[in-house]
PDB file of N, CA and C in Angstrom:
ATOM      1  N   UNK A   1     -46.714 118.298 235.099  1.00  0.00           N
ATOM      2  CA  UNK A   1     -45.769 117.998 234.050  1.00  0.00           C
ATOM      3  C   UNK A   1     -44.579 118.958 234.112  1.00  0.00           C
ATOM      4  N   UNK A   2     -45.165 120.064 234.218  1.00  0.00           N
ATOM      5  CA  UNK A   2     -44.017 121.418 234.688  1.00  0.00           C
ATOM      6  C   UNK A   2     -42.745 121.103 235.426  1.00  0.00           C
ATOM      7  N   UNK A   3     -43.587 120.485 236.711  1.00  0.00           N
ATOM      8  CA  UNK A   3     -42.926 120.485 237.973  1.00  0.00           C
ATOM      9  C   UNK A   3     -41.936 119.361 237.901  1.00  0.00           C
ATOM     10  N   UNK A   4     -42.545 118.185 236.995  1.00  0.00           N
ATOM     11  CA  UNK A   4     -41.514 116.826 236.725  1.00  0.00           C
ATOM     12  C   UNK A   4     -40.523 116.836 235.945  1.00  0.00           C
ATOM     13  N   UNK A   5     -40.592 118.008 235.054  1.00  0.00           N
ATOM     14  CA  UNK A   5     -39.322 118.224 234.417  1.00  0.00           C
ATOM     15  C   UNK A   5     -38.856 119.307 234.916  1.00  0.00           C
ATOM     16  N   UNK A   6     -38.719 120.106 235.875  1.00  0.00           N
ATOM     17  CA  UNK A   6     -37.770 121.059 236.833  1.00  0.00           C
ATOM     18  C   UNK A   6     -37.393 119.977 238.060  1.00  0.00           C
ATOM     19  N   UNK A   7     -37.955 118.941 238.343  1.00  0.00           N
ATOM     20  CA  UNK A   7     -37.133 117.890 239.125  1.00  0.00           C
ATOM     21  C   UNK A   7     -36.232 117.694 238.476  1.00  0.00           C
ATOM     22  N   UNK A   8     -35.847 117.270 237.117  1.00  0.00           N
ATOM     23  CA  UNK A   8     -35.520 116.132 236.543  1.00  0.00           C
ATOM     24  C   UNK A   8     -34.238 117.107 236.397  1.00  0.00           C
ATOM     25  N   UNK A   9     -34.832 118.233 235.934  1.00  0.00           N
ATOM     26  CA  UNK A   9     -33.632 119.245 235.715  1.00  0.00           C
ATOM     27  C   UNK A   9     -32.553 120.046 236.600  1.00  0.00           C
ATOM     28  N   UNK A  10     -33.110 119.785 238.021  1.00  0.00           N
ATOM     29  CA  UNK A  10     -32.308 119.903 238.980  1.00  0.00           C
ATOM     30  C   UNK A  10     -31.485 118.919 239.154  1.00  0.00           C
ATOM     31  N   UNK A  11     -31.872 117.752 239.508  1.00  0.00           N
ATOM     32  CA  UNK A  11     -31.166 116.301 239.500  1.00  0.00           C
ATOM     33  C   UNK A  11     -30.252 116.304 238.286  1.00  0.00           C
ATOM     34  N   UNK A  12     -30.489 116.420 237.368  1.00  0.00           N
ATOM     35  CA  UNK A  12     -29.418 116.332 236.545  1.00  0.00           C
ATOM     36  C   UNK A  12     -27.986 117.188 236.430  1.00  0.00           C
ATOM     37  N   UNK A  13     -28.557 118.653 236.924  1.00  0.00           N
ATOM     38  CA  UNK A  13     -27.490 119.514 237.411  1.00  0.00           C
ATOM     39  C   UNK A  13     -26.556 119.619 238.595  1.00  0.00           C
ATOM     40  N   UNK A  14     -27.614 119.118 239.511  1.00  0.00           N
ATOM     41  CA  UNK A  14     -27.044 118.664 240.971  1.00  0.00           C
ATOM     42  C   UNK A  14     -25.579 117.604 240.770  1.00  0.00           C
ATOM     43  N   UNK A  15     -26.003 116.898 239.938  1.00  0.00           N
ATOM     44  CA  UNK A  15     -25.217 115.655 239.648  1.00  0.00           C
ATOM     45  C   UNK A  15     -24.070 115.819 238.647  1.00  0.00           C
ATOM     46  N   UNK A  16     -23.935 116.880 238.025  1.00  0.00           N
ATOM     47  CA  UNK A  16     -23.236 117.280 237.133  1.00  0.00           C
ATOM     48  C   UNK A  16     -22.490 118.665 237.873  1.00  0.00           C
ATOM     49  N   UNK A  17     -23.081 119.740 238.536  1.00  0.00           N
ATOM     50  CA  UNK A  17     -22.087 120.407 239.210  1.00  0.00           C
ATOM     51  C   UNK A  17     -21.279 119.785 240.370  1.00  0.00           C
ATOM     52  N   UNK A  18     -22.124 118.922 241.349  1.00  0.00           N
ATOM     53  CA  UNK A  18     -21.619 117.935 242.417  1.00  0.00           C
ATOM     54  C   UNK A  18     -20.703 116.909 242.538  1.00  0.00           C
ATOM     55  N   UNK A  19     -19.547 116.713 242.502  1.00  0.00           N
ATOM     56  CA  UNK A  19     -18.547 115.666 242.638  1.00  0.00           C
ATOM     57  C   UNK A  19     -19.194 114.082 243.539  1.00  0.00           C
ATOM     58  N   UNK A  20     -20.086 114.787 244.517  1.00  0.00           N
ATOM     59  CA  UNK A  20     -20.257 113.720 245.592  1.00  0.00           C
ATOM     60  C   UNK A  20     -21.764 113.111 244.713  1.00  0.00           C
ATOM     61  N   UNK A  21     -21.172 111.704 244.598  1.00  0.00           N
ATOM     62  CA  UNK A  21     -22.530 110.958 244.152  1.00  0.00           C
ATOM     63  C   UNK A  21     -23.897 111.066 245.138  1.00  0.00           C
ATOM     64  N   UNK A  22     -25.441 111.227 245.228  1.00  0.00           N
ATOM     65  CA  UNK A  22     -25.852 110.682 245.894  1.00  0.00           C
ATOM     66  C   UNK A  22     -26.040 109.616 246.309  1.00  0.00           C
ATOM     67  N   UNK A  23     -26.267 109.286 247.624  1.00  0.00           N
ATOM     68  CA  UNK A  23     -26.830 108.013 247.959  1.00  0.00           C
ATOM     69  C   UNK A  23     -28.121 107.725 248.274  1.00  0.00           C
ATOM     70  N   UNK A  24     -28.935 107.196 247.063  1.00  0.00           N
ATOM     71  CA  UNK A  24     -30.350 106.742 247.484  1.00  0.00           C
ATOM     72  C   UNK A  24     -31.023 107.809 246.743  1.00  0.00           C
ATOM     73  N   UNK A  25     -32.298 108.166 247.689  1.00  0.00           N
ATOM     74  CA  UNK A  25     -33.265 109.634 247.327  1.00  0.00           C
ATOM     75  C   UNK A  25     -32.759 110.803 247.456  1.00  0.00           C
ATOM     76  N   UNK A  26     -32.563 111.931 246.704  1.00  0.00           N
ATOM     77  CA  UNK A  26     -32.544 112.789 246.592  1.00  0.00           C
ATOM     78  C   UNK A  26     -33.199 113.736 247.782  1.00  0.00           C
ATOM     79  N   UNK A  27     -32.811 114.217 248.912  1.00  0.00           N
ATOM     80  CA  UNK A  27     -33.607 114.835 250.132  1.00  0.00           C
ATOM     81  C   UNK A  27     -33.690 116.087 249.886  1.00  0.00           C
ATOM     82  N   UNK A  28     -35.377 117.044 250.152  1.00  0.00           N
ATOM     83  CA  UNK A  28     -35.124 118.058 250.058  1.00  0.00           C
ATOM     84  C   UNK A  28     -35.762 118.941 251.585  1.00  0.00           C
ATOM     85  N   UNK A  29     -35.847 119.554 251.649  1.00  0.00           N
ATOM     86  CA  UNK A  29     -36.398 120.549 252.910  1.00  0.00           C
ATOM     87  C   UNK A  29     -37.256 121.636 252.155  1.00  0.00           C
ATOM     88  N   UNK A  30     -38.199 121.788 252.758  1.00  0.00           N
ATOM     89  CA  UNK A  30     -39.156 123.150 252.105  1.00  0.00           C
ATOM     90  C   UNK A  30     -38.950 123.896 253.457  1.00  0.00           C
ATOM     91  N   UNK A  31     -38.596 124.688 253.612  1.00  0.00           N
ATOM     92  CA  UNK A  31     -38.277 125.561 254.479  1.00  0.00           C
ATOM     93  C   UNK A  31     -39.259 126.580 254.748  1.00  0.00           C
ATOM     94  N   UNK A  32     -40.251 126.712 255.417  1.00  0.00           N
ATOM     95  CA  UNK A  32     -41.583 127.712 255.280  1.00  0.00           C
ATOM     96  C   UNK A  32     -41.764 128.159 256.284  1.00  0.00           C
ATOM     97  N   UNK A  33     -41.803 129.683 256.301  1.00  0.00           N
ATOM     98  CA  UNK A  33     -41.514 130.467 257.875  1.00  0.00           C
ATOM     99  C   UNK A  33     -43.255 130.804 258.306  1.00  0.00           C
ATOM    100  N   UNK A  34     -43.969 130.261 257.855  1.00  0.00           N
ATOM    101  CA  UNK A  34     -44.685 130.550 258.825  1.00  0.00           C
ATOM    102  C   UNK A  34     -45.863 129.149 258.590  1.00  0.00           C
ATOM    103  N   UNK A  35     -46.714 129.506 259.370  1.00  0.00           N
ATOM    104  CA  UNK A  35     -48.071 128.336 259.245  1.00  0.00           C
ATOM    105  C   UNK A  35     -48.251 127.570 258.023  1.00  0.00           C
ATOM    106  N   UNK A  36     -48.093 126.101 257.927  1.00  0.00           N
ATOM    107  CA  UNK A  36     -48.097 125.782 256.473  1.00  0.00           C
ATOM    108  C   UNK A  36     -49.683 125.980 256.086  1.00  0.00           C
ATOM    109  N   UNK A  37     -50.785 125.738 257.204  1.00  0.00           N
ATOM    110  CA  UNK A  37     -52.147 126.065 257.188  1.00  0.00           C
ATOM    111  C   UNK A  37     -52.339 127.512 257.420  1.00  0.00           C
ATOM    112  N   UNK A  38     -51.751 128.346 257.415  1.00  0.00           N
ATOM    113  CA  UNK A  38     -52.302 129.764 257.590  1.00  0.00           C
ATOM    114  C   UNK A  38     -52.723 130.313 256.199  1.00  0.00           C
ATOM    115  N   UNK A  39     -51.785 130.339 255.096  1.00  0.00           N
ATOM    116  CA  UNK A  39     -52.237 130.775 253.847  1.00  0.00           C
ATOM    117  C   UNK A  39     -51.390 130.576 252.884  1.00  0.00           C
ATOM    118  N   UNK A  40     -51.135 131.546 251.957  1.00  0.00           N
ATOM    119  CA  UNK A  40     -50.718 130.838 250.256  1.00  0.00           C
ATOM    120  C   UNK A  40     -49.567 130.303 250.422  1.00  0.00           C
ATOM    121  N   UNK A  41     -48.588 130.706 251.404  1.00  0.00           N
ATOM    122  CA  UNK A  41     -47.263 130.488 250.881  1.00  0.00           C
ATOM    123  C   UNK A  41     -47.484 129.143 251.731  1.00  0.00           C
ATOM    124  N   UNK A  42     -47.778 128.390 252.618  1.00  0.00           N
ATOM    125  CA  UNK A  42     -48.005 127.073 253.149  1.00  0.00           C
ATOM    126  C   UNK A  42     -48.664 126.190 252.166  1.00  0.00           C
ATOM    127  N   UNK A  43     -49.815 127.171 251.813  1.00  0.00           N
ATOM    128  CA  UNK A  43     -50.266 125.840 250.091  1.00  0.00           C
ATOM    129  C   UNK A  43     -49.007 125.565 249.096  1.00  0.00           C
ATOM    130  N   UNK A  44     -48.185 126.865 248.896  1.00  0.00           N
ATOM    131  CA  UNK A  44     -47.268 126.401 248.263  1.00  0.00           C
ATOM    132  C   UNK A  44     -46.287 125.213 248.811  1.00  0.00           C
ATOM    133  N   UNK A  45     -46.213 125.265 250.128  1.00  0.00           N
ATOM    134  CA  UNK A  45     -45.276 124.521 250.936  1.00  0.00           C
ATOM    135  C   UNK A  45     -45.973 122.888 250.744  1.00  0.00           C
ATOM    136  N   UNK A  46     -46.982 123.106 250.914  1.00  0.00           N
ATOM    137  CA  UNK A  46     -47.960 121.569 251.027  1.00  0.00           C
ATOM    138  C   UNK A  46     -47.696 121.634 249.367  1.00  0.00           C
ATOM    139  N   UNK A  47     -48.138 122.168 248.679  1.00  0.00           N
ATOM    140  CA  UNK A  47     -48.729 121.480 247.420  1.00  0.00           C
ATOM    141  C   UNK A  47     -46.935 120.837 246.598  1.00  0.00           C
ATOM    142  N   UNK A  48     -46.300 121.626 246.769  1.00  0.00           N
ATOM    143  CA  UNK A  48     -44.369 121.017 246.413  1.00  0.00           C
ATOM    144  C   UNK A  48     -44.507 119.998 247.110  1.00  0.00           C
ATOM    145  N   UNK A  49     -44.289 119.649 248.303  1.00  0.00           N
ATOM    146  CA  UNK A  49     -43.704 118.145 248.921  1.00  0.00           C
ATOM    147  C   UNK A  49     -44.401 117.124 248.876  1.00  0.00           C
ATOM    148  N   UNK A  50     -46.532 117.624 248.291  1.00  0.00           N
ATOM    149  CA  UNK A  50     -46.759 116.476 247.803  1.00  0.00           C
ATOM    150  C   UNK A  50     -46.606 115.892 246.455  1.00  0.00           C
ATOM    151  N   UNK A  51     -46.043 117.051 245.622  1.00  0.00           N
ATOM    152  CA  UNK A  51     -45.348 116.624 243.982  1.00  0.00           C
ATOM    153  C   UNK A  51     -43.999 115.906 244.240  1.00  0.00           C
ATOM    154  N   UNK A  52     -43.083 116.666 244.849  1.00  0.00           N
ATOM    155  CA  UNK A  52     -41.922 115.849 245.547  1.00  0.00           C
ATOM    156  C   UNK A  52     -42.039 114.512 245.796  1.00  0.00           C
ATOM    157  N   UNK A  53     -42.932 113.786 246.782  1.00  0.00           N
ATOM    158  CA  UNK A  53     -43.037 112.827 247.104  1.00  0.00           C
ATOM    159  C   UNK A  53     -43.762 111.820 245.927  1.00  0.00           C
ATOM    160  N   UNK A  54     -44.854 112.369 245.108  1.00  0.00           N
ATOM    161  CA  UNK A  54     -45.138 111.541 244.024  1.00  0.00           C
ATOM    162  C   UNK A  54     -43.966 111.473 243.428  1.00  0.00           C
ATOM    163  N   UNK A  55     -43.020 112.109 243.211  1.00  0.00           N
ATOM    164  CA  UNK A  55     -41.677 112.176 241.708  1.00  0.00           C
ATOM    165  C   UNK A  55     -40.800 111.030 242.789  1.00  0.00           C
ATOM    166  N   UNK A  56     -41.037 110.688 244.178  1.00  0.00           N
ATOM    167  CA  UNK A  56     -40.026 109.499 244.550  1.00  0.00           C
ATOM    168  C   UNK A  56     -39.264 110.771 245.262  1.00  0.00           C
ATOM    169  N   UNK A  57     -39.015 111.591 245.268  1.00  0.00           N
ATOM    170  CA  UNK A  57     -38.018 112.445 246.172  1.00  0.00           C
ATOM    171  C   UNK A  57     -38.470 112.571 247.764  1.00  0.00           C
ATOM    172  N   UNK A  58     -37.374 112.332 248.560  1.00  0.00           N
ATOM    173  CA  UNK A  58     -38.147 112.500 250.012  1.00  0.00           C
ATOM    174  C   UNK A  58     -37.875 114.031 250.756  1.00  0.00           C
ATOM    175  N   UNK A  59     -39.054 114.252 250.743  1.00  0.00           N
ATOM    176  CA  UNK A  59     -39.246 115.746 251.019  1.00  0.00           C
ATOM    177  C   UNK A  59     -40.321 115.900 252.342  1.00  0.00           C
ATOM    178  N   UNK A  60     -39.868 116.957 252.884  1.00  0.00           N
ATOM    179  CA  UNK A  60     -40.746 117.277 253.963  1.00  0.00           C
ATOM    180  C   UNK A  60     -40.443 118.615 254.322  1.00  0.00           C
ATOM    181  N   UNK A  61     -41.620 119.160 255.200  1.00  0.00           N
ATOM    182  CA  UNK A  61     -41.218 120.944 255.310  1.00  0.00           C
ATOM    183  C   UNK A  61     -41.417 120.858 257.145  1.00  0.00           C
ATOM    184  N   UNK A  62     -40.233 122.008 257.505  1.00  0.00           N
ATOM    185  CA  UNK A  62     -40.104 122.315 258.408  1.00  0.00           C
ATOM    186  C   UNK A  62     -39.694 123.957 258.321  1.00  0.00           C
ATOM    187  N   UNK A  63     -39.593 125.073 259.467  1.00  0.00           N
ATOM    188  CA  UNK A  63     -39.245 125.849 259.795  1.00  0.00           C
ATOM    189  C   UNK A  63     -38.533 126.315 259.509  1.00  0.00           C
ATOM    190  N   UNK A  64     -37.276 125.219 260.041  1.00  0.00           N
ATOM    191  CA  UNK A  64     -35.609 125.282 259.584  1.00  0.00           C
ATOM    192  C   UNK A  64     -35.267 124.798 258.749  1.00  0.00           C
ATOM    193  N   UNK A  65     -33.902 125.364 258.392  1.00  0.00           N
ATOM    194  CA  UNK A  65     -33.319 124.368 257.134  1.00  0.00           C
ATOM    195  C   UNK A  65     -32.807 123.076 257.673  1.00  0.00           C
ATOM    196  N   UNK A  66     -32.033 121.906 257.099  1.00  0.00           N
ATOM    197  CA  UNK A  66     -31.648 120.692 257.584  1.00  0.00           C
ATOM    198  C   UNK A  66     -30.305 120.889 256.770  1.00  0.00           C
ATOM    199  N   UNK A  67     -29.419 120.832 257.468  1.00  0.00           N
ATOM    200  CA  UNK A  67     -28.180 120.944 256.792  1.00  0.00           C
ATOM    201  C   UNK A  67     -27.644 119.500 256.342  1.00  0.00           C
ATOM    202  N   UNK A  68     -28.285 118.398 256.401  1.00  0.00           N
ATOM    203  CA  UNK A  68     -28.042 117.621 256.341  1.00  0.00           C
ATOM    204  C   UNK A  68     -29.003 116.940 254.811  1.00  0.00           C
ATOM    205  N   UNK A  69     -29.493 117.763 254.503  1.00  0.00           N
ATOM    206  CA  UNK A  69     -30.761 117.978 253.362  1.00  0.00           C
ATOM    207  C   UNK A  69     -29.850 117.876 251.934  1.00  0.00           C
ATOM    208  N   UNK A  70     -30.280 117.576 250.687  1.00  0.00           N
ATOM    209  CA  UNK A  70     -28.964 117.501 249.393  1.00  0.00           C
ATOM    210  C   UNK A  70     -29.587 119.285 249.308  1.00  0.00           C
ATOM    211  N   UNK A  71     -30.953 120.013 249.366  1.00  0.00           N
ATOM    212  CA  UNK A  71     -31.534 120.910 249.060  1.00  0.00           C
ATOM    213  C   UNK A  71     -32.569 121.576 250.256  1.00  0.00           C
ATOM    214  N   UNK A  72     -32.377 122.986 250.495  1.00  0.00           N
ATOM    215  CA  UNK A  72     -33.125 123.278 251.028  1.00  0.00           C
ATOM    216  C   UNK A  72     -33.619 124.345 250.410  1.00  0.00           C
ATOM    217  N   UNK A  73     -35.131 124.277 250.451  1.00  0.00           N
ATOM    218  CA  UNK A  73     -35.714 125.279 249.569  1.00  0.00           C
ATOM    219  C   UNK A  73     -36.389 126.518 250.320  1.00  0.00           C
ATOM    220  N   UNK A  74     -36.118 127.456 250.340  1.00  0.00           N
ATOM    221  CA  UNK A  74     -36.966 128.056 250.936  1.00  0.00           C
ATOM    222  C   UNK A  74     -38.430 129.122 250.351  1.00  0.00           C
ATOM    223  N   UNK A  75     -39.207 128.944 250.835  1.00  0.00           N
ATOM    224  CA  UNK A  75     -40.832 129.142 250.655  1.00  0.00           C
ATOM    225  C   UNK A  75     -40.757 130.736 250.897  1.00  0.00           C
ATOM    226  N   UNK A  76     -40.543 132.094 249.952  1.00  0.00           N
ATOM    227  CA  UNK A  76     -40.483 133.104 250.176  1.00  0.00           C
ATOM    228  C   UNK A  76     -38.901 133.559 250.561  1.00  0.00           C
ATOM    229  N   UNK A  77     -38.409 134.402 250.095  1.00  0.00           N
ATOM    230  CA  UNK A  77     -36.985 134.982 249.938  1.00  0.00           C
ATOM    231  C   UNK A  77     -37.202 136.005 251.680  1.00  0.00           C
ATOM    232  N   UNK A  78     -37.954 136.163 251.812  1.00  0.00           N
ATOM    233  CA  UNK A  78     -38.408 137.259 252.775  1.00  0.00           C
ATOM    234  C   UNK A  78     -37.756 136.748 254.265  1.00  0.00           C
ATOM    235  N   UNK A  79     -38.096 135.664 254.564  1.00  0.00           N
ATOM    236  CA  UNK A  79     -37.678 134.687 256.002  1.00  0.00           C
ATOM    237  C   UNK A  79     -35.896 134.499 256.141  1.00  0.00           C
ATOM    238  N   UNK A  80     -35.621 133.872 254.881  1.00  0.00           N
ATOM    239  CA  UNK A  80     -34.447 133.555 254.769  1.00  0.00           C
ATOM    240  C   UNK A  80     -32.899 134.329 254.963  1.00  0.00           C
ATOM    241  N   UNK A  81     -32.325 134.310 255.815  1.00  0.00           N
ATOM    242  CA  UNK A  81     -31.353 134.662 256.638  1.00  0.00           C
ATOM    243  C   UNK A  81     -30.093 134.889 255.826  1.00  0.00           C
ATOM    244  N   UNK A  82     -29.737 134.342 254.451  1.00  0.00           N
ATOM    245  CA  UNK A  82     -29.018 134.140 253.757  1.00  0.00           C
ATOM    246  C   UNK A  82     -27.698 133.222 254.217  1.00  0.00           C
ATOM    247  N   UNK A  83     -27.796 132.556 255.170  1.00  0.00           N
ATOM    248  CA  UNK A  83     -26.776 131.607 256.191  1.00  0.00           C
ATOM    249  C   UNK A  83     -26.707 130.520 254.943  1.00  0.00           C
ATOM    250  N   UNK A  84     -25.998 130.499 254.289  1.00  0.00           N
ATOM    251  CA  UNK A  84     -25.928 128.810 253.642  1.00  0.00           C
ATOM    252  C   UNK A  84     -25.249 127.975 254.582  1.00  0.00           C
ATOM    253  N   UNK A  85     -26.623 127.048 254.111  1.00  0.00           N
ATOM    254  CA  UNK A  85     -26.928 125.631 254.777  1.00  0.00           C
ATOM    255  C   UNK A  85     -26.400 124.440 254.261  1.00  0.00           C
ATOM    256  N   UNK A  86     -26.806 123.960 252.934  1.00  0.00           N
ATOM    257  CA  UNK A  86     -26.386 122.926 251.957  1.00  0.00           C
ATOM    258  C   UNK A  86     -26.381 123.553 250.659  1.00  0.00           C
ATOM    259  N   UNK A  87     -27.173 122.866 249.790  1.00  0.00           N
ATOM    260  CA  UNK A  87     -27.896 123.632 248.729  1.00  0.00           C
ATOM    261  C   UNK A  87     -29.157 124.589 248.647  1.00  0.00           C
ATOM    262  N   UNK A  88     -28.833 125.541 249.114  1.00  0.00           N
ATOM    263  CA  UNK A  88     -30.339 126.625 249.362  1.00  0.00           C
ATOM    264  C   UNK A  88     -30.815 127.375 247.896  1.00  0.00           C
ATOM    265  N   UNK A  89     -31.893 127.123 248.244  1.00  0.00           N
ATOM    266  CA  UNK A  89     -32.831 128.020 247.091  1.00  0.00           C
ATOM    267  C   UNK A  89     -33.797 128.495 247.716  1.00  0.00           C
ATOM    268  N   UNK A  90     -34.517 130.082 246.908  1.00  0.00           N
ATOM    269  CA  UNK A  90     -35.610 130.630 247.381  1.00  0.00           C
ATOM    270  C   UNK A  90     -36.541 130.679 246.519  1.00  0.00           C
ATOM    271  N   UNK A  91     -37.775 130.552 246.720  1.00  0.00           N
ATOM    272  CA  UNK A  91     -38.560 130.940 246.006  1.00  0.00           C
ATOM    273  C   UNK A  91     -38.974 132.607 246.172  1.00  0.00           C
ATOM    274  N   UNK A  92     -39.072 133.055 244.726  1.00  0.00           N
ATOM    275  CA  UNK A  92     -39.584 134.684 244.492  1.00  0.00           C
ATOM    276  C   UNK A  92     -40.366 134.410 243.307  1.00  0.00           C
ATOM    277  N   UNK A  93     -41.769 135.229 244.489  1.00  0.00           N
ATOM    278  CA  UNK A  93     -42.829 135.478 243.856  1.00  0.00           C
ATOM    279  C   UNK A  93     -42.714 137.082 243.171  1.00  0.00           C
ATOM    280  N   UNK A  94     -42.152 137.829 243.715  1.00  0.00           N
ATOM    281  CA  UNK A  94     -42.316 139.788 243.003  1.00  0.00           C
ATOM    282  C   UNK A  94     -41.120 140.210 243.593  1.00  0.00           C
ATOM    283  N   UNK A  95     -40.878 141.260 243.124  1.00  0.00           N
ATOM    284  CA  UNK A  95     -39.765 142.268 243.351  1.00  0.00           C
ATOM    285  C   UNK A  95     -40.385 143.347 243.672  1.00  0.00           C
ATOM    286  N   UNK A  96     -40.920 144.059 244.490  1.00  0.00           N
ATOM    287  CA  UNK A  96     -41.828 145.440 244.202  1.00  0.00           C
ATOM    288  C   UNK A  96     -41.483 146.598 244.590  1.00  0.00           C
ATOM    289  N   UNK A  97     -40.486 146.675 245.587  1.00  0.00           N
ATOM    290  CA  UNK A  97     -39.988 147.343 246.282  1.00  0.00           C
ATOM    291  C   UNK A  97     -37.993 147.686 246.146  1.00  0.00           C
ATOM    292  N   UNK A  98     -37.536 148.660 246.417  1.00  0.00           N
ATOM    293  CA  UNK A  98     -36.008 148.458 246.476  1.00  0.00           C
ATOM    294  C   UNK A  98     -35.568 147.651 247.523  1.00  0.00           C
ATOM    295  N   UNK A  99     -36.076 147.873 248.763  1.00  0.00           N
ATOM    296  CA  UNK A  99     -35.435 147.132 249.937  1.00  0.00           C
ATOM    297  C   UNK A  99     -35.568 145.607 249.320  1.00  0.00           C
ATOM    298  N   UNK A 100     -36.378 144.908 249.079  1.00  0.00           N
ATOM    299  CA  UNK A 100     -36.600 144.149 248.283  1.00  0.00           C
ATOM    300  C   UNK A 100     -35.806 143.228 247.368  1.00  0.00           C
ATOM    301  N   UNK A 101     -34.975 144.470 246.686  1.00  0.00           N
ATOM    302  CA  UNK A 101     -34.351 143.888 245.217  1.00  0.00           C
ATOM    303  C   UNK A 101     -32.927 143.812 245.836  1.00  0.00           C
ATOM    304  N   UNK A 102     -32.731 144.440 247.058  1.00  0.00           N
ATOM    305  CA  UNK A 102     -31.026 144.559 247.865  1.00  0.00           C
ATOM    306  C   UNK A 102     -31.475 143.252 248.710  1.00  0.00           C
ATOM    307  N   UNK A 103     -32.184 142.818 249.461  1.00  0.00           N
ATOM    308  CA  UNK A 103     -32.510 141.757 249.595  1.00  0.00           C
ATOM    309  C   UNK A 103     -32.065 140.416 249.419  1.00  0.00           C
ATOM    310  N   UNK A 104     -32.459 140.240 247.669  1.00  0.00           N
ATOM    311  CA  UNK A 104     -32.156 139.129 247.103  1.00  0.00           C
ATOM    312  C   UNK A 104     -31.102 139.715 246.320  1.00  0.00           C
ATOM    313  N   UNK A 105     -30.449 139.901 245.882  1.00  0.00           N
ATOM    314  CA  UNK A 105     -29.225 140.657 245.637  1.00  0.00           C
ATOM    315  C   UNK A 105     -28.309 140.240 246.772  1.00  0.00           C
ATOM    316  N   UNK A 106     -28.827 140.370 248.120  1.00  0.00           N
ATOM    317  CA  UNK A 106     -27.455 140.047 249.058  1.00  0.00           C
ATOM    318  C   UNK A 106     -27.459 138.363 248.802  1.00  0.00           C
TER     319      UNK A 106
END
């Protein structure tokens, strides 16, 4: 229920900061740097794109980002290069460290 209204609430913002209408589904990228079967942050990767795909959004996870994606999300702030792609987002789980907080800060 969480997760269907933070769709709903992206889409609505997307569409309201964005000039360019979409066309069709809403595409996103889960961006996950390592094994989606190795451990938590891949469950996270699996368990999003199969909520994604129930909400009608077409989502799938790869490595890379897809610049061609309306959203690319990325699975851990840690991997991510800070290169904008399209629409990038990270997920953050903790802050624990300084190197850390300059990090996501850049």
């Amino acid at each position: 229920m969480l997760l269907q209204r933070a769709i709903k609430k992206v889409k609505r913002t997307i569409a309201r900061e964005y000039t360019m209408p979409f066309q069709g589904t809403l595409r996103v990228r889960i961006v996950c740097y390592e094994d989606v079967n190795a451990w938590i942050l891949g469950k996270f990767a699996r368990k999003l794109c199969e909520n994604l795909l129930t909400l009608g959004v077409h989502a799938d996870i790869a490595s890379k980002p897809d610049p061609t994606a309306d959203i690319n999300h990325h699975i851990a702030y840690a991997g991510y290069d800070g290169k904008k792609c399209s629409c990038d987002t990270v997920m953050i789980t903790h802050v624990d460290t300084v190197s850390k907080r300059e990090q996501i800060r850049q």
